[in-house]
Each structure stands twice: as C-alpha cells, then as structure tokens.
Protein backbone atom coordinates (compact mmCIF):
# COMPACT_ATOMS: atom_id res chain seq x y z
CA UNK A 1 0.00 0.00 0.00
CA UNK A 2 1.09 3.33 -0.97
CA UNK A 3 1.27 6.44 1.68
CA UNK A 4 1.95 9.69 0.53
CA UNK A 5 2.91 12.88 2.25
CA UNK A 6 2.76 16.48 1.51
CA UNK A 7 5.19 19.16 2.70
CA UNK A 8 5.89 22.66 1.31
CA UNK A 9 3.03 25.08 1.71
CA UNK A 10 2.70 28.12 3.76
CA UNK A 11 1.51 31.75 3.57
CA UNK A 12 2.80 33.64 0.69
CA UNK A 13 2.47 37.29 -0.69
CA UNK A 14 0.46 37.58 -4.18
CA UNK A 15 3.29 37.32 -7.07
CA UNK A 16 5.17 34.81 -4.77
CA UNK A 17 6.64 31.21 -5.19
CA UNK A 18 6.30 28.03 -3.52
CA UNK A 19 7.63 24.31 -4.00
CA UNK A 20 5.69 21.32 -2.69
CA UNK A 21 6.89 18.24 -2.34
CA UNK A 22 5.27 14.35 -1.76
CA UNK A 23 7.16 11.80 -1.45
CA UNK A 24 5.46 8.43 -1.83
CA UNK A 25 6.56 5.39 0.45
CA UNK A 26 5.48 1.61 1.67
CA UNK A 27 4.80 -1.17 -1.49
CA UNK A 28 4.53 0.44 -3.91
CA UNK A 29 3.10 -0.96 -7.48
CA UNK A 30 3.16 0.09 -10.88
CA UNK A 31 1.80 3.61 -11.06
CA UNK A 32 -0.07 5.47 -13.77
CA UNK A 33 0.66 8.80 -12.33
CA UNK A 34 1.01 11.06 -9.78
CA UNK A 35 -0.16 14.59 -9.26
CA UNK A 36 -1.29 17.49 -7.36
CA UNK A 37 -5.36 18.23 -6.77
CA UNK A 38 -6.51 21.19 -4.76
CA UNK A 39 -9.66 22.53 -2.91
CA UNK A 40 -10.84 25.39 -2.02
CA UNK A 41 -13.48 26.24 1.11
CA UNK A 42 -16.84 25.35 -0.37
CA UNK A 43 -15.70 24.15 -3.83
CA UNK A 44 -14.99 20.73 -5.06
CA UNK A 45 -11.34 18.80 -5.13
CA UNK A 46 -9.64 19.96 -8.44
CA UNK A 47 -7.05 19.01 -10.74
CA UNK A 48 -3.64 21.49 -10.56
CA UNK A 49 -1.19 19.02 -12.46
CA UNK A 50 -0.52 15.61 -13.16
CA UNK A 51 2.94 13.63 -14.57
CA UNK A 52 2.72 10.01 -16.74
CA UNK A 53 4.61 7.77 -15.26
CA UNK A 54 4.93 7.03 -19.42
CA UNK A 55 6.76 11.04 -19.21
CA UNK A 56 3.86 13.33 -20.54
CA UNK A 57 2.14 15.90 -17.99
CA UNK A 58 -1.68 17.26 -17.67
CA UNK A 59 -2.14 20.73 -15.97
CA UNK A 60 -5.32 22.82 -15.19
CA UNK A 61 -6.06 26.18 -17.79
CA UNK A 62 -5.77 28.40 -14.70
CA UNK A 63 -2.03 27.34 -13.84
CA UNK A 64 -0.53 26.62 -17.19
CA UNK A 65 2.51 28.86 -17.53
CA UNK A 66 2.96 29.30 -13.47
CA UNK A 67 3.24 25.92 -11.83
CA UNK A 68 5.59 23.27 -12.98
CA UNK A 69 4.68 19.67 -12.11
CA UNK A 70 8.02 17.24 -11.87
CA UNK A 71 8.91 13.39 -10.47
CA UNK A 72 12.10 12.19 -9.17
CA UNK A 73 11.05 8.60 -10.18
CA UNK A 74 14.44 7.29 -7.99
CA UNK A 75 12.78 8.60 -5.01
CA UNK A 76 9.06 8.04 -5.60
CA UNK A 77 8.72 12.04 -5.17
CA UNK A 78 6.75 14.73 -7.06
CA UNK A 79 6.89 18.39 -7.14
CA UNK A 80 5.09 20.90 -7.90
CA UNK A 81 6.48 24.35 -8.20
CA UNK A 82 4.54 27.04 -7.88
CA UNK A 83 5.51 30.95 -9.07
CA UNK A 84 3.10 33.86 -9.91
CA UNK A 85 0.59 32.80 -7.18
CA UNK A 86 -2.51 34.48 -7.09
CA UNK A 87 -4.82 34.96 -4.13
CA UNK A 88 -7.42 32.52 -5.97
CA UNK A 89 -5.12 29.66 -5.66
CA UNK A 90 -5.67 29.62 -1.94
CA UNK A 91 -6.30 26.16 -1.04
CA UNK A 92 -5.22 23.02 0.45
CA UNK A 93 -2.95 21.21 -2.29
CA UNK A 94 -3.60 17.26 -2.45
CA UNK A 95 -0.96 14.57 -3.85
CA UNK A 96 -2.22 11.86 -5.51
CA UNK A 97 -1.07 8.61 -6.82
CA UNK A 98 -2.90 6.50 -8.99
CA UNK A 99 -1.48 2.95 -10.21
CA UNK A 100 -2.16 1.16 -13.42
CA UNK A 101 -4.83 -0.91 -11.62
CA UNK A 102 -6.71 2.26 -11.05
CA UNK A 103 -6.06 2.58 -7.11
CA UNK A 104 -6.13 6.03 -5.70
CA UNK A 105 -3.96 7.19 -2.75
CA UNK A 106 -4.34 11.14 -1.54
CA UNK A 107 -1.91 12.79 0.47
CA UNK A 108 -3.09 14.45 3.22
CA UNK A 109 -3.38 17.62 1.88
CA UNK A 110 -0.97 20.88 2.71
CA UNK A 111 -2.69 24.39 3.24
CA UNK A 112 -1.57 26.98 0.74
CA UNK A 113 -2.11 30.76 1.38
CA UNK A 114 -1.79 33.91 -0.84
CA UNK A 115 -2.33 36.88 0.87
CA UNK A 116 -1.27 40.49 1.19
C-alpha cells in the first residue's frame, strides 16, 4: 500500500513562489501517475497538475505557464512548483497517486495561502 505525504506550503504574498513536495513510500506498485489536486473552502477537489509515469504531464487552464509539475522517479517524489501565485489559488494542495490498476492514494493535503 502506498502512503503519501505532503510538505511545502505556507503563507505567501500575491506574485510569490512556492515548491511542494510528496514523497510516496510503503509497497509500492506500478503507477499510472502522480499529481497534485486542490480545494478550495466550499468548492470541489480539483485538478492542478498531473505527470505520466509514461513522461507526458496534464495541468489545469488556470495554472498553465505558473506551476511546474516534476517526479524524481528514484525517489518516488513529485513536485510541484509554484511561481506567480494568485490569491485565488488559496487552497489546500492534495498529492495523488494513482497505479495502473486504477487505485487512488491522496496525500493528506498541505494548506496553501496567498495573501497580502
């Protein structure tokens, strides 16, 4: 069984940068992908960005061109870095690994802030 777990967000000025990282751990099978989902209060868990375990990677209209998603496949980790943040992408940021089987793991999630 896969566990994953979140580090990296925080409280950030509008126009700011942040990195978060999930590393995944325990047995871990073959996986389709992993990626980054987010919600905000009152709104439904979204897709930010996702990277292919086969290389190619999905993101969201509203961060294309600011976040970058990445995998260190040696050390089970993804990344997501973040830059041009905008107080609308206040939310808590959710890893998620998905294996070829179709098995879902979530992180448990990391508050991020953007705020003046």
């Amino acid at each position: 069984q896969v566990q994953l777990v979140e580090s990296g967000g925080g409280l950030v000025q509008p126009g700011g940068s942040l990195r978060l990282s999930c590393v995944a751990s325990g047995s871990i099978p073959r996986l389709y992908y992993m990626g980054w989902y987010r919600q905000a209060p009152g709104k439904q868990r979204d897709l930010v960005a996702r990277s292919l375990s086969s290389g190619g990677t999905n993101y969201a209209d509203s961060v294309k061109g600011r976040f970058t998603i990445s995998r260190d496949h040696g050390k089970n980790t993804v990344f997501l870095q973040m830059n041009s943040l905008q107080p609308e992408d206040t939310a808590v940021y959710y890893c998620n690994a998905v294996t070829t089987l179709g098995v879902t793991t979530w992180g448990q999630g990391t508050q991020v802030t953007v705020s003046s």
